[in-house]
PDB file of N, CA and C in Angstrom:
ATOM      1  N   UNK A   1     -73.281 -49.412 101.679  1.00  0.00           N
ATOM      2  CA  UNK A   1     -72.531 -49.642 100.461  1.00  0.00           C
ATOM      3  C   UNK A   1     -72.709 -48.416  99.560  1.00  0.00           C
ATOM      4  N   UNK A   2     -71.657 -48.052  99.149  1.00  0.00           N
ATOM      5  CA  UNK A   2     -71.594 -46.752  98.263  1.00  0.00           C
ATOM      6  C   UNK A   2     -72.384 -47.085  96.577  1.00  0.00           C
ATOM      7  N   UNK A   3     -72.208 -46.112  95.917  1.00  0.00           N
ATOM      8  CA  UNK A   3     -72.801 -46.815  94.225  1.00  0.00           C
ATOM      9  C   UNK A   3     -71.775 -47.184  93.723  1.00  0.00           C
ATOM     10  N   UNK A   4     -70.574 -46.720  93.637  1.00  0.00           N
ATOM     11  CA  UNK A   4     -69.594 -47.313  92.950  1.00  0.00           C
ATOM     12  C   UNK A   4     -69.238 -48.920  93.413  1.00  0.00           C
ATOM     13  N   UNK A   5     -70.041 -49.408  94.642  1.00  0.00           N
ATOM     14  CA  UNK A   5     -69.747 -51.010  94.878  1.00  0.00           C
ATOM     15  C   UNK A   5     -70.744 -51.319  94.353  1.00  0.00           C
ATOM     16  N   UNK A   6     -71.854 -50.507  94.192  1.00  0.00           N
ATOM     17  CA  UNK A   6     -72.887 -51.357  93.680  1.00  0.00           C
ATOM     18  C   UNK A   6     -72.899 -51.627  92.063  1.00  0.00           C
ATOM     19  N   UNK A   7     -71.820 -50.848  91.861  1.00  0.00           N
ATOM     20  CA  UNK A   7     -72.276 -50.750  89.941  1.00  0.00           C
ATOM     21  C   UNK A   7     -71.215 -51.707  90.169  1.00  0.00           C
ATOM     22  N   UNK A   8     -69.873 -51.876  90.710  1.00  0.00           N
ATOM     23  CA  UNK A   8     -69.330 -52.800  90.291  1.00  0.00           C
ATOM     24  C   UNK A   8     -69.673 -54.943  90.531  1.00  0.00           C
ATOM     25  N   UNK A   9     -71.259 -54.426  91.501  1.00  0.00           N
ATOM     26  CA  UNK A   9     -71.883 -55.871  91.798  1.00  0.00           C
ATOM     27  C   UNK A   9     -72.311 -56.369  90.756  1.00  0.00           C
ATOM     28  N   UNK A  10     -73.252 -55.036  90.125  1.00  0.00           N
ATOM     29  CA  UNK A  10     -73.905 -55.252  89.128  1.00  0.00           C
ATOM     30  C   UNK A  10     -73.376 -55.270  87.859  1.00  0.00           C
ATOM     31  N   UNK A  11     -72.448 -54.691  87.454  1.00  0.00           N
ATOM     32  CA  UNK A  11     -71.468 -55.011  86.318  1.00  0.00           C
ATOM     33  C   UNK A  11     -70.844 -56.480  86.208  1.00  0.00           C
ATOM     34  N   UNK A  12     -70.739 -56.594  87.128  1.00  0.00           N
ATOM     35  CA  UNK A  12     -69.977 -58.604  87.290  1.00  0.00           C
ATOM     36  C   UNK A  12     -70.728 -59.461  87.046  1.00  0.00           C
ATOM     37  N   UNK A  13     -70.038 -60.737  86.639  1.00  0.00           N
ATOM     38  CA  UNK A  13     -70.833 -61.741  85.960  1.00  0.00           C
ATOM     39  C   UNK A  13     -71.405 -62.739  87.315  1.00  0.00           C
ATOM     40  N   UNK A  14     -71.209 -62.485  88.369  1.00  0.00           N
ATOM     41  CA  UNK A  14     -71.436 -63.559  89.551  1.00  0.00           C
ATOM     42  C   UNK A  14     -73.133 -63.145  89.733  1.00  0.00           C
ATOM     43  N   UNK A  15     -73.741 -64.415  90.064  1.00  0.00           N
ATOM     44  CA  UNK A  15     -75.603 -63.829  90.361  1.00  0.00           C
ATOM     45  C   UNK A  15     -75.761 -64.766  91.510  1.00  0.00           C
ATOM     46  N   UNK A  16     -76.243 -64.349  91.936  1.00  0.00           N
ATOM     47  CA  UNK A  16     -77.017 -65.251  93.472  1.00  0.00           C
ATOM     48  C   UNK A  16     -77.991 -66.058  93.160  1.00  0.00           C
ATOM     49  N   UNK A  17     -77.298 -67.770  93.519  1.00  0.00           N
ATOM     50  CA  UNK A  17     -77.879 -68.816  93.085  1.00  0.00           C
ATOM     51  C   UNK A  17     -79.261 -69.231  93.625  1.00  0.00           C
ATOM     52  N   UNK A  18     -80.344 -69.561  93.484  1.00  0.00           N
ATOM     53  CA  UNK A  18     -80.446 -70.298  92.016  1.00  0.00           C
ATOM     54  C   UNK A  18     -81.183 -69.481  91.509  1.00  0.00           C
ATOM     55  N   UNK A  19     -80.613 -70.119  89.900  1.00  0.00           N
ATOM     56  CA  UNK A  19     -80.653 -69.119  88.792  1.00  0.00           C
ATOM     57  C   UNK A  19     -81.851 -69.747  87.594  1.00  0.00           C
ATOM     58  N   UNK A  20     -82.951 -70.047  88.365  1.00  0.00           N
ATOM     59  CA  UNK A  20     -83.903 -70.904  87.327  1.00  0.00           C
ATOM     60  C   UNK A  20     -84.607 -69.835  86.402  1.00  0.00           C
ATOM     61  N   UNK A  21     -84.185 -68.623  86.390  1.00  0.00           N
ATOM     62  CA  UNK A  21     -85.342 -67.909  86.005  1.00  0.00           C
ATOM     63  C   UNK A  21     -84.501 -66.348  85.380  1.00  0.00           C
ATOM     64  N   UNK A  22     -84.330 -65.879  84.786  1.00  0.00           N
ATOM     65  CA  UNK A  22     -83.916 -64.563  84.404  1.00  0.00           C
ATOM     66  C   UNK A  22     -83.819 -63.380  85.291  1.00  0.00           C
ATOM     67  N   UNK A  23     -83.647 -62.920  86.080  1.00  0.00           N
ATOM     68  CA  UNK A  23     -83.149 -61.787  86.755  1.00  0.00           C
ATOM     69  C   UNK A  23     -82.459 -61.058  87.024  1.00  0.00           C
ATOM     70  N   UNK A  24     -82.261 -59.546  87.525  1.00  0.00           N
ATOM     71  CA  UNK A  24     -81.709 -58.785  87.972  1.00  0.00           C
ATOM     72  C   UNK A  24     -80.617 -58.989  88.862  1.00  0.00           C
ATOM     73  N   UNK A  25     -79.559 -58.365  88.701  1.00  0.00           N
ATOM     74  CA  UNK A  25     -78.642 -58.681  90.297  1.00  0.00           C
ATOM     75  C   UNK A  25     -79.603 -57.977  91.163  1.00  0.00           C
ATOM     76  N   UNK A  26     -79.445 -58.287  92.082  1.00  0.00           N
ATOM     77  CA  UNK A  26     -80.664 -57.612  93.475  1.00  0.00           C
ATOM     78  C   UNK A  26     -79.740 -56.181  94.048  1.00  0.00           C
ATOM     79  N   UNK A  27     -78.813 -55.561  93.990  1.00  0.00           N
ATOM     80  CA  UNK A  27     -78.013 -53.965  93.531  1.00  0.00           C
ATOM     81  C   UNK A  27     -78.452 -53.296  92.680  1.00  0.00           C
ATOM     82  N   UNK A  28     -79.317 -54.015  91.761  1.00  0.00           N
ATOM     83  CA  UNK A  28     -79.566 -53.201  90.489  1.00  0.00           C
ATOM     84  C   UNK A  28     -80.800 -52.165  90.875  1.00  0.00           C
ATOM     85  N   UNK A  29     -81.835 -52.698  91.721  1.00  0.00           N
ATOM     86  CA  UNK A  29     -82.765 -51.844  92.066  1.00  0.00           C
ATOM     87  C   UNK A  29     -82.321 -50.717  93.309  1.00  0.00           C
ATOM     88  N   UNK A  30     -80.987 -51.020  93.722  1.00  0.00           N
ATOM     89  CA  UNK A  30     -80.636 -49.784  94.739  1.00  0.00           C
ATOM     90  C   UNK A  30     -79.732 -49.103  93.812  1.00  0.00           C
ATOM     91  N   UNK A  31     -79.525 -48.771  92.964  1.00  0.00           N
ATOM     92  CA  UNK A  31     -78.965 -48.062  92.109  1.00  0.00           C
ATOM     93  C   UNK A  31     -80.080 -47.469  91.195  1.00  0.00           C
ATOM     94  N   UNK A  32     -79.588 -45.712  90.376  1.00  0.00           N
ATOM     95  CA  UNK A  32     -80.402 -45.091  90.202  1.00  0.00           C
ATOM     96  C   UNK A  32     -80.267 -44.972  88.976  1.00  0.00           C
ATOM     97  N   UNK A  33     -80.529 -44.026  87.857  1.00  0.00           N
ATOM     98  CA  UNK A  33     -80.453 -44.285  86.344  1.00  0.00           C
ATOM     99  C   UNK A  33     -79.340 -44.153  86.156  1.00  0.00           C
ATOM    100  N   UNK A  34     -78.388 -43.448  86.531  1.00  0.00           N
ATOM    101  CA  UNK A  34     -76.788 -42.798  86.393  1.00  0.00           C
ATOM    102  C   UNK A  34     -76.473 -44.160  86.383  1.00  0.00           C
ATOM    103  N   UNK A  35     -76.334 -44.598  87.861  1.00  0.00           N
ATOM    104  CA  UNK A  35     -75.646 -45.969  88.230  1.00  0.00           C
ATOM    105  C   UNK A  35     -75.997 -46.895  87.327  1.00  0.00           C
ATOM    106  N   UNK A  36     -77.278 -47.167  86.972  1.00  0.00           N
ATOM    107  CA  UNK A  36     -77.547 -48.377  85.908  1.00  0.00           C
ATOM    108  C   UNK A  36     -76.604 -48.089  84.732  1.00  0.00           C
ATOM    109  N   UNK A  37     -76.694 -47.282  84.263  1.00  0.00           N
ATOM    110  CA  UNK A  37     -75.542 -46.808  83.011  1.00  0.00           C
ATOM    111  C   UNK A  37     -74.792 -47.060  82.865  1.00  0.00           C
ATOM    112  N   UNK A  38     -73.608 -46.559  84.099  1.00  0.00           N
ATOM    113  CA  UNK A  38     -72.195 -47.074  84.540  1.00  0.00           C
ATOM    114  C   UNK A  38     -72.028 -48.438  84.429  1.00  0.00           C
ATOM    115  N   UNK A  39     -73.080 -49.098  85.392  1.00  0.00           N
ATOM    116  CA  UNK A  39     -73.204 -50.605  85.201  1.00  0.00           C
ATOM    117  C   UNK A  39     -73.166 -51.475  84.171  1.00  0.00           C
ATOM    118  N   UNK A  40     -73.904 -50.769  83.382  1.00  0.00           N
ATOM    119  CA  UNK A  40     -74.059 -51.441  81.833  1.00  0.00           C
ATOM    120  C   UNK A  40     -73.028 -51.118  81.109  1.00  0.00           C
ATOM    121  N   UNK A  41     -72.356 -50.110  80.961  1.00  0.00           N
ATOM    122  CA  UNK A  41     -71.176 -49.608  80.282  1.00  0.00           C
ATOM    123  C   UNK A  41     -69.862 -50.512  80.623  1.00  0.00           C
ATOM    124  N   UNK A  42     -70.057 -50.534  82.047  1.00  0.00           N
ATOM    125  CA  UNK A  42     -69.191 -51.527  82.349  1.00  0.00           C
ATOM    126  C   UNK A  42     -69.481 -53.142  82.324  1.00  0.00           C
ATOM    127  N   UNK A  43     -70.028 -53.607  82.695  1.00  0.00           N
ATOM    128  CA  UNK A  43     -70.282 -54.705  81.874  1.00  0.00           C
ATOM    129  C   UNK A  43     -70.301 -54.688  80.445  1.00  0.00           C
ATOM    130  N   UNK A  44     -70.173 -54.273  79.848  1.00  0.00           N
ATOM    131  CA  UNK A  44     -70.050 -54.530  78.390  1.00  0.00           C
ATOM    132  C   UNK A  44     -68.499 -54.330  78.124  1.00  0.00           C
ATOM    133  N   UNK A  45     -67.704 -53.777  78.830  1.00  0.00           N
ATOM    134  CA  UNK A  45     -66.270 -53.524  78.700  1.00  0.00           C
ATOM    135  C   UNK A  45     -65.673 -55.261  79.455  1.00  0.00           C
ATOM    136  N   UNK A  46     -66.346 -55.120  80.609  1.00  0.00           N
ATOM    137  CA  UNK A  46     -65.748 -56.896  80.976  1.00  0.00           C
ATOM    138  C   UNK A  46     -66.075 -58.053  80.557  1.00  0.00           C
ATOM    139  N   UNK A  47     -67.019 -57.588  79.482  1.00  0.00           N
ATOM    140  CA  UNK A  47     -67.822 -59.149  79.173  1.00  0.00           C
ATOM    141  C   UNK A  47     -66.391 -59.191  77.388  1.00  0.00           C
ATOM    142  N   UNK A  48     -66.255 -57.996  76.923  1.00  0.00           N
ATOM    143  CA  UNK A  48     -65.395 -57.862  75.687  1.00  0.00           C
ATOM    144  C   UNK A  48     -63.727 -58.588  76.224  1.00  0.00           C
ATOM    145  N   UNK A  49     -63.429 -58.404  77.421  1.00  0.00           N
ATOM    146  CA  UNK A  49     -62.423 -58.827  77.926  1.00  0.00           C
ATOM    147  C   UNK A  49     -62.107 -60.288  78.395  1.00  0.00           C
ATOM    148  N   UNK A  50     -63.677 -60.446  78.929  1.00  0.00           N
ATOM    149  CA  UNK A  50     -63.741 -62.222  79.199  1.00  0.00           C
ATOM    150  C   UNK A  50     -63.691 -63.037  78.074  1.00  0.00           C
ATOM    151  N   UNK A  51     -64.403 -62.476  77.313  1.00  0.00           N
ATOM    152  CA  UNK A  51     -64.258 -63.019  75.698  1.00  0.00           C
ATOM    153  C   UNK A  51     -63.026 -63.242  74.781  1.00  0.00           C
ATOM    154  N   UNK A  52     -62.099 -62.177  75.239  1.00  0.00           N
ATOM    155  CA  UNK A  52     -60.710 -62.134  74.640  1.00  0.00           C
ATOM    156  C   UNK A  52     -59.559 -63.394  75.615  1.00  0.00           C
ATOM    157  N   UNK A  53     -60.334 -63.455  76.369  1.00  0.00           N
ATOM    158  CA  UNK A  53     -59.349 -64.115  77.140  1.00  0.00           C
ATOM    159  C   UNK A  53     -59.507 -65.742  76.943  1.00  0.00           C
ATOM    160  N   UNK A  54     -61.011 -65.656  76.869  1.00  0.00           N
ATOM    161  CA  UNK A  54     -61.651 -66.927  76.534  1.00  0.00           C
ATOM    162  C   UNK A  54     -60.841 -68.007  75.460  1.00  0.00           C
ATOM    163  N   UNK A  55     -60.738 -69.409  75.180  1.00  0.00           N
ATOM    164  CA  UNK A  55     -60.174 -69.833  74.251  1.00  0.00           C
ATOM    165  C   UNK A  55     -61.265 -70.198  73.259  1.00  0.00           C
ATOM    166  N   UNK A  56     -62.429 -70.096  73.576  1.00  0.00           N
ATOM    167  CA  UNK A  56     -63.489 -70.035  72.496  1.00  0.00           C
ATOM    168  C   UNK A  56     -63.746 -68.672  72.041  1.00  0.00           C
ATOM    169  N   UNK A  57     -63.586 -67.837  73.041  1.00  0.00           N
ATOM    170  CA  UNK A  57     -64.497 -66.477  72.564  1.00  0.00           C
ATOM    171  C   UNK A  57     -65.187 -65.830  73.201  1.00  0.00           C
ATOM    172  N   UNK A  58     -65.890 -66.778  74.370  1.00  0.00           N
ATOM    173  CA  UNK A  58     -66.999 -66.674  74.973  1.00  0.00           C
ATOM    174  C   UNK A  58     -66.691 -65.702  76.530  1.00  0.00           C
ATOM    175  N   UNK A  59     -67.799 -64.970  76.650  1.00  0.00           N
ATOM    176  CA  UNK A  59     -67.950 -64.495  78.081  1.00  0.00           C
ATOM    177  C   UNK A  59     -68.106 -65.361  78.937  1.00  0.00           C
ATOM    178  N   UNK A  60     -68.376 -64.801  80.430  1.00  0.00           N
ATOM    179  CA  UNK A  60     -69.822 -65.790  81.157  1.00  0.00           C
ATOM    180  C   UNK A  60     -70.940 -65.852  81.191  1.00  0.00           C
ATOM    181  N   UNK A  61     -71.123 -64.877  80.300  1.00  0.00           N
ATOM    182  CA  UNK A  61     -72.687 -64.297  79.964  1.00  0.00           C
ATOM    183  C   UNK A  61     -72.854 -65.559  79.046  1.00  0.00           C
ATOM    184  N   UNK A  62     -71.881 -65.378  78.099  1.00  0.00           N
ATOM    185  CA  UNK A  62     -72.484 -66.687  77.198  1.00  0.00           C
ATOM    186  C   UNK A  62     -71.811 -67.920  77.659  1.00  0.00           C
ATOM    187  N   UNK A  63     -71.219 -68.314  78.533  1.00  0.00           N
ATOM    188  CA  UNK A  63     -71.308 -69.723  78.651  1.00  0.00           C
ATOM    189  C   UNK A  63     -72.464 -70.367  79.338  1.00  0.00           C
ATOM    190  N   UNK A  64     -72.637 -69.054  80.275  1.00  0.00           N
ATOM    191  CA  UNK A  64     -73.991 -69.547  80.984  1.00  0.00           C
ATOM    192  C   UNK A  64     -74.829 -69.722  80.167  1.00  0.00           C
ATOM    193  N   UNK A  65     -75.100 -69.000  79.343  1.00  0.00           N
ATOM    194  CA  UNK A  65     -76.169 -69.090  78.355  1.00  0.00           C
ATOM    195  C   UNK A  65     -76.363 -70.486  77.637  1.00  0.00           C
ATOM    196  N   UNK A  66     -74.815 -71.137  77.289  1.00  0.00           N
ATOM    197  CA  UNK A  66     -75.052 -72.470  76.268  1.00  0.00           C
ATOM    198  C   UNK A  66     -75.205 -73.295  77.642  1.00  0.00           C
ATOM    199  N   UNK A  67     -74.829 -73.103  78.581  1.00  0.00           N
ATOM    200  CA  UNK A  67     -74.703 -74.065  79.800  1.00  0.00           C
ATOM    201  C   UNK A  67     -76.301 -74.446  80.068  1.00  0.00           C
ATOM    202  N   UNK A  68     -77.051 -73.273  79.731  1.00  0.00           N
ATOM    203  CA  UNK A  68     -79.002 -73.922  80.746  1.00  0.00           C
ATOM    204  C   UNK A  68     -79.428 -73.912  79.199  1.00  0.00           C
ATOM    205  N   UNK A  69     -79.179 -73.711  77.599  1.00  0.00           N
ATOM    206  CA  UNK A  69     -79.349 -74.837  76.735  1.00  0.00           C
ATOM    207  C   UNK A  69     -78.951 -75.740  76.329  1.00  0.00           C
ATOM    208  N   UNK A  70     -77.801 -76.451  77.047  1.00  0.00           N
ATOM    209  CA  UNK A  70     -77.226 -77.703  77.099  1.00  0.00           C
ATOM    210  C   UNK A  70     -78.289 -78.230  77.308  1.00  0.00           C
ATOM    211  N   UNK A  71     -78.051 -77.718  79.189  1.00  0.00           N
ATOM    212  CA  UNK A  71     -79.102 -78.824  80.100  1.00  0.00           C
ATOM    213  C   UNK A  71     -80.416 -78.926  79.392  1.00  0.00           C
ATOM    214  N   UNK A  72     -81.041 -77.895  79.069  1.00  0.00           N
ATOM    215  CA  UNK A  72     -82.164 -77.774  78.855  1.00  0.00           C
ATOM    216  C   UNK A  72     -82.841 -78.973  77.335  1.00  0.00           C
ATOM    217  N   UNK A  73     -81.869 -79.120  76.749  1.00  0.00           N
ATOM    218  CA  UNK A  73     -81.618 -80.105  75.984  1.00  0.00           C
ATOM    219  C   UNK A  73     -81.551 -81.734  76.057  1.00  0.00           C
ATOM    220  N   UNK A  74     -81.411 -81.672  77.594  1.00  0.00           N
ATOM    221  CA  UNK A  74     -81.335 -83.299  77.771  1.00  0.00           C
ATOM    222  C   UNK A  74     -82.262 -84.009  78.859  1.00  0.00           C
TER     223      UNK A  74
END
């Protein structure tokens, strides 16, 4: 796999389930400081877009987010 697939793994909101715990996409450690950059740059451009599209607002960054303090709530 080249870096440009990997920044675009790691830029995306999809994570390899299960997700009990905070982590890394597992691409992120085969990618090097450049690539982390890209990654992050880009994710922050798709998360502004998921948000616009959203009818709340929200990314998937943040739905996930209210989604395990829902649960975590009940």
């Amino acid at each position: 796999m080249n870096e440009d697939d990997l920044v675009e793994e790691v830029a995306g909101a999809a994570r390899p389930t299960p997700r009990e715990e905070l982590r890394y996409h597992p691409a992120w450690h085969d990618l090097g400081d450049e690539g982390r950059k890209r990654a992050y740059e880009l994710a922050r451009a798709l998360r502004k877009v998921e948000a616009a599209l959203d009818p709340e607002g929200l990314s998937t960054t943040g739905r996930a987010v209210l989604a395990k303090i829902t649960a975590s709530r009940f």
